[in-house]
Every structure is written in structure tokens, then in C-alpha cells.
Protein backbone atom coordinates (compact mmCIF):
# COMPACT_ATOMS: atom_id res chain seq x y z
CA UNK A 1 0.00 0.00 0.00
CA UNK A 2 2.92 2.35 -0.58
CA UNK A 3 1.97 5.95 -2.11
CA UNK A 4 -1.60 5.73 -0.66
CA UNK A 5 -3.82 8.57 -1.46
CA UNK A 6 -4.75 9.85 1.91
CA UNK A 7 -6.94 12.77 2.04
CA UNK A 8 -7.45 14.57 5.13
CA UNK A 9 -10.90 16.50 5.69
CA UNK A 10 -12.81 18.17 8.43
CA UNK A 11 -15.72 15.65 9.83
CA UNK A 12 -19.67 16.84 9.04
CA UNK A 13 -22.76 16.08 11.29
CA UNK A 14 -23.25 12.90 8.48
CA UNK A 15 -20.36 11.58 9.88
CA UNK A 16 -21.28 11.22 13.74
CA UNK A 17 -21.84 7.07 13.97
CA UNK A 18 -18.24 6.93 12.52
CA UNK A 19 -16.47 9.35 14.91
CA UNK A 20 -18.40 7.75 17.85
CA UNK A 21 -17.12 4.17 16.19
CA UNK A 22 -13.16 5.68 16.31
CA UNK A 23 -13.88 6.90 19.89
CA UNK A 24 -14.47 3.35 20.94
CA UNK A 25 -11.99 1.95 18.76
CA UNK A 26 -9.85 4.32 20.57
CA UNK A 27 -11.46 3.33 24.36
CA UNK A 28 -10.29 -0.29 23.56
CA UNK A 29 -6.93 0.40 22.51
CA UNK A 30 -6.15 2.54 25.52
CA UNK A 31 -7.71 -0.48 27.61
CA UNK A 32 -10.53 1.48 28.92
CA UNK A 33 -13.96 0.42 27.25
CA UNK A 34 -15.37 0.48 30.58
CA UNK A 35 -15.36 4.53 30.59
CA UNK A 36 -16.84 5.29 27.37
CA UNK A 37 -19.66 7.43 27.69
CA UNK A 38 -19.96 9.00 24.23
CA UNK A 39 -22.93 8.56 22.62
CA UNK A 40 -23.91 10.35 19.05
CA UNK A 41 -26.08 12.58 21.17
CA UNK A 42 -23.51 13.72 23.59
CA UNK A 43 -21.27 14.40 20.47
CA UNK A 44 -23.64 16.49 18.22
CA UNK A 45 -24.05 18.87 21.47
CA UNK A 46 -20.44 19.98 21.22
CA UNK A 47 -19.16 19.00 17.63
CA UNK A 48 -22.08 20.08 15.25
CA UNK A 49 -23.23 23.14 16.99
CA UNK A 50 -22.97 27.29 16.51
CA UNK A 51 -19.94 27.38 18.56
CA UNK A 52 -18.49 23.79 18.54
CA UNK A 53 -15.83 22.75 21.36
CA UNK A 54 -14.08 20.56 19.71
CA UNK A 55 -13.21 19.96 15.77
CA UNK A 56 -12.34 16.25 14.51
CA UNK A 57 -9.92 15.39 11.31
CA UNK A 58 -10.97 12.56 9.80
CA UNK A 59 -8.30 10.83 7.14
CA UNK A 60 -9.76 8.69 4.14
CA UNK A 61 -7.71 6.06 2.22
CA UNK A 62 -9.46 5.57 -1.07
CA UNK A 63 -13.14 7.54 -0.02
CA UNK A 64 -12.96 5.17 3.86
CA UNK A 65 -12.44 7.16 6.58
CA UNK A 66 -9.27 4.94 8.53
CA UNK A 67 -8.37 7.66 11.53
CA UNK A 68 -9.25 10.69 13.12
CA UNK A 69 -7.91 13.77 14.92
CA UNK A 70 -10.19 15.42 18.04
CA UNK A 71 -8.64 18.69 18.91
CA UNK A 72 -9.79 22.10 20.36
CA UNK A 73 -8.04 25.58 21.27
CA UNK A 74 -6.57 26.19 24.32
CA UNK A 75 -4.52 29.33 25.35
CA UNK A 76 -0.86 29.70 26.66
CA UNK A 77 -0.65 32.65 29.13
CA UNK A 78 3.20 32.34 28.89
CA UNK A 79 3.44 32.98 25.33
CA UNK A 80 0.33 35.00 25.33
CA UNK A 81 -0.89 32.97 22.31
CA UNK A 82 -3.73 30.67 21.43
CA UNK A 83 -2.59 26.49 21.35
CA UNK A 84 -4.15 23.47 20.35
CA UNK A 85 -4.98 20.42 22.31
CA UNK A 86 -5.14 17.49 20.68
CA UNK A 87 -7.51 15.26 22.77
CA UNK A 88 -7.27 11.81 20.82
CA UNK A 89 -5.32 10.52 17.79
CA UNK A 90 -6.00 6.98 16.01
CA UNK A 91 -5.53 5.32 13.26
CA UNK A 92 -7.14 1.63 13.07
CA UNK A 93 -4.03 -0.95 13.32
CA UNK A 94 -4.09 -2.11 9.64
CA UNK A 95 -3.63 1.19 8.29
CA UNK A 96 -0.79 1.97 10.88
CA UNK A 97 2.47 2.83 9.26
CA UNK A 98 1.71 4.20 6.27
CA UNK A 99 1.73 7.76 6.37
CA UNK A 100 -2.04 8.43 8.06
CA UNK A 101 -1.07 9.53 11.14
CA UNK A 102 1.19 11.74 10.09
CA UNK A 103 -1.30 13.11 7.35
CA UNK A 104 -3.40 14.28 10.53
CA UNK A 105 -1.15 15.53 12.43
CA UNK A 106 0.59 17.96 9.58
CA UNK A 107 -3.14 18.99 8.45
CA UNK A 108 -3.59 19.67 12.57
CA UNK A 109 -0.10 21.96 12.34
CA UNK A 110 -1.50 23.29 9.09
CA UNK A 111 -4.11 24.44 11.66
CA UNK A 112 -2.00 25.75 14.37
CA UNK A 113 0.37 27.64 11.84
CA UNK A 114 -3.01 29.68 10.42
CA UNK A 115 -4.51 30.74 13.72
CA UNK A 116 -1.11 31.47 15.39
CA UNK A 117 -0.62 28.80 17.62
CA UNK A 118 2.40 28.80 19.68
CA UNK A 119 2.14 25.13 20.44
CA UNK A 120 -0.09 21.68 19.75
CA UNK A 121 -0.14 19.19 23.51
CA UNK A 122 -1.42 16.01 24.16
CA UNK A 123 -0.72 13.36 26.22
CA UNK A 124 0.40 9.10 25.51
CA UNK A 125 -0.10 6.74 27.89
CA UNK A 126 3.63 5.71 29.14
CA UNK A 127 3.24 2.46 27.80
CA UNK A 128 2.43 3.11 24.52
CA UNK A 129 6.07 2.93 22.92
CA UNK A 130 4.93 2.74 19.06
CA UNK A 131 2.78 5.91 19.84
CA UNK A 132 5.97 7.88 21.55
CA UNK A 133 8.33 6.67 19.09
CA UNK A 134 6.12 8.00 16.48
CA UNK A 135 5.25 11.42 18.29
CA UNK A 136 8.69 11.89 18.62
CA UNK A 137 9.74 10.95 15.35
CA UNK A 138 7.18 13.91 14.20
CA UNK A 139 9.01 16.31 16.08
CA UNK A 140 6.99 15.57 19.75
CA UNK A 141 9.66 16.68 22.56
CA UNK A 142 8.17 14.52 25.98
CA UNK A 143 8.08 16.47 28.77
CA UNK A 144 8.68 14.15 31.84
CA UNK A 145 8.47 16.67 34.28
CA UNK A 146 4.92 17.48 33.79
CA UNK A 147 2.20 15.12 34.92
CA UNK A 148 -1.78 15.40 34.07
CA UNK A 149 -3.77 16.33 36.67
CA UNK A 150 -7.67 15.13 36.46
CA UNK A 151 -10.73 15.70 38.38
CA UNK A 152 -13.92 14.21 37.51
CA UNK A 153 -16.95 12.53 38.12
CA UNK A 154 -18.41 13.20 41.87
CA UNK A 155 -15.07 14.78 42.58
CA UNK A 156 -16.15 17.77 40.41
CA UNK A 157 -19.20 17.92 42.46
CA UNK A 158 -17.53 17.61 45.57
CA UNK A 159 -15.05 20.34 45.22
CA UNK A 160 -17.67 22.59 43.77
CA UNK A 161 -19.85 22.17 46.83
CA UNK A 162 -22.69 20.19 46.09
């Protein structure tokens, strides 16, 4: 499948069952089916709306969609510029290593470079080698000093009071 004619292409409301089938596609990869909660209905309220939160890339091999970007704007106070956060990346495992991934994320830079980004984040699990190996090889510096810092669920509810 060398020279494949990938075409990278902002996702439309039409396209909701398949982004919701990547998200779980995702959920199993990372090992965590158990927390999906995305349903098409959750999605359309932030992707498909005036205002959406979040954008999604999807990349198409021959007219089939075979990955997909999820990625929203986020703002860095210490370079006073707008960023990008790129919440999920996949590619389905037959089509990995030929070029998709990297279609995504240079149509995501594409992005950043337009609207003045300073910098594109994200996060990969520690044990996903293939995935840092292949960030990096893209340019991706790791920053070990940094960890993620999450509150959710009933936590969110407890801090807030309720």
C-alpha cells in the first residue's frame, strides 16, 4: 500500500456514527472500554453546533475514513498565544504505518500555523512505545516533568460544593 492517497478532511454532522465508532476503537486500545460514555447525542451537542468545542480530522484512504484527529483551542498565558490540544489521535491498526497519522497531524499543524498557535499538547499513555516513538519521530519533545492532573466525576461535584 505504498503511495496511498490519503486525504485529510474536516468531519460533518453525516459523519457522527463513525467518529463515535473511532472513539471506541480508541477506548479499547487505551484499555478502557469500561469509561466510554460518548454517545452520538452527547457528540452532536459539542461538535455540530454554533460554537463547537471541539473539531475532529478525519483521514480517508481511497473515499474510507481509517483515523481521526479530536482537537480544540486552548490558550498559553506564557506565550500570550492561542494552542491546540489534541484530545485523541487513532488510526485503526491495519492502516498503521503508512503515512495516516502523520497526514493528521501535519493537516492539525497546518491548523495551528493559520490561527497562530504557539504550540499543539497532548498526552500518551507511558506504555504506549509505538505511539511515543512516532510522536517523537514527528518532532513531539516529551516532557517528563509534567504530569496530568484530572478531576472528575463526583469529585467535580464535591469540590464545587454540592
Amino acid at each position: 500500500m505504498a503511495n496511498l492517497d490519503i486525504k485529510v478532511r474536516e468531519a460533518k454532522l453525516a459523519d457522527l456514527e463513525l467518529i463515535l465508532t473511532f472513539i471506541s476503537q480508541k477506548s479499547e486500545f487505551d484499555g478502557v472500554p469500561h469509561l466510554l460514555a460518548a454517545t452520538t447525542d452527547k457528540l452532536n451537542e459539542t461538535l455540530f453546533v454554533e460554537s463547537p468545542l471541539v473539531r475532529v480530522l478525519l483521514a480517508e484512504v481511497a473515499g474510507k475514513a481509517v483515523g481521526f484527529a479530536m482537537f480544540y483551542a486552548s490558550y498559553s498565558s506564557l506565550l500570550a498565544q492561542p494552542c491546540l490540544w489534541l484530545d485523541d489521535l487513532f488510526v485503526q491498526s491495519h492502516f498503521r504505518g503508512l503515512g495516516i497519522g502523520t497526514a493528521l497531524l501535519k493537516s492539525l499543524a497546518q491548523i495551528a500555523e493559520s490561527t497562530n498557535c504557539g504550540r499543539i499538547e497532548w498526552t500518551v499513555n507511558t506504555r504506549n512505545s509505538p505511539g511515543i516513538a512516532f510522536y517523537q519521530k514527528q518532532g513531539a519533545r516529551i516532557l517528563e516533568n509534567i504530569r496530568v492532573c484530572r478531576i472528575d466525576g463526583e469529585a467535580i461535584s464535591l469540590l464545587a460544593g454540592q
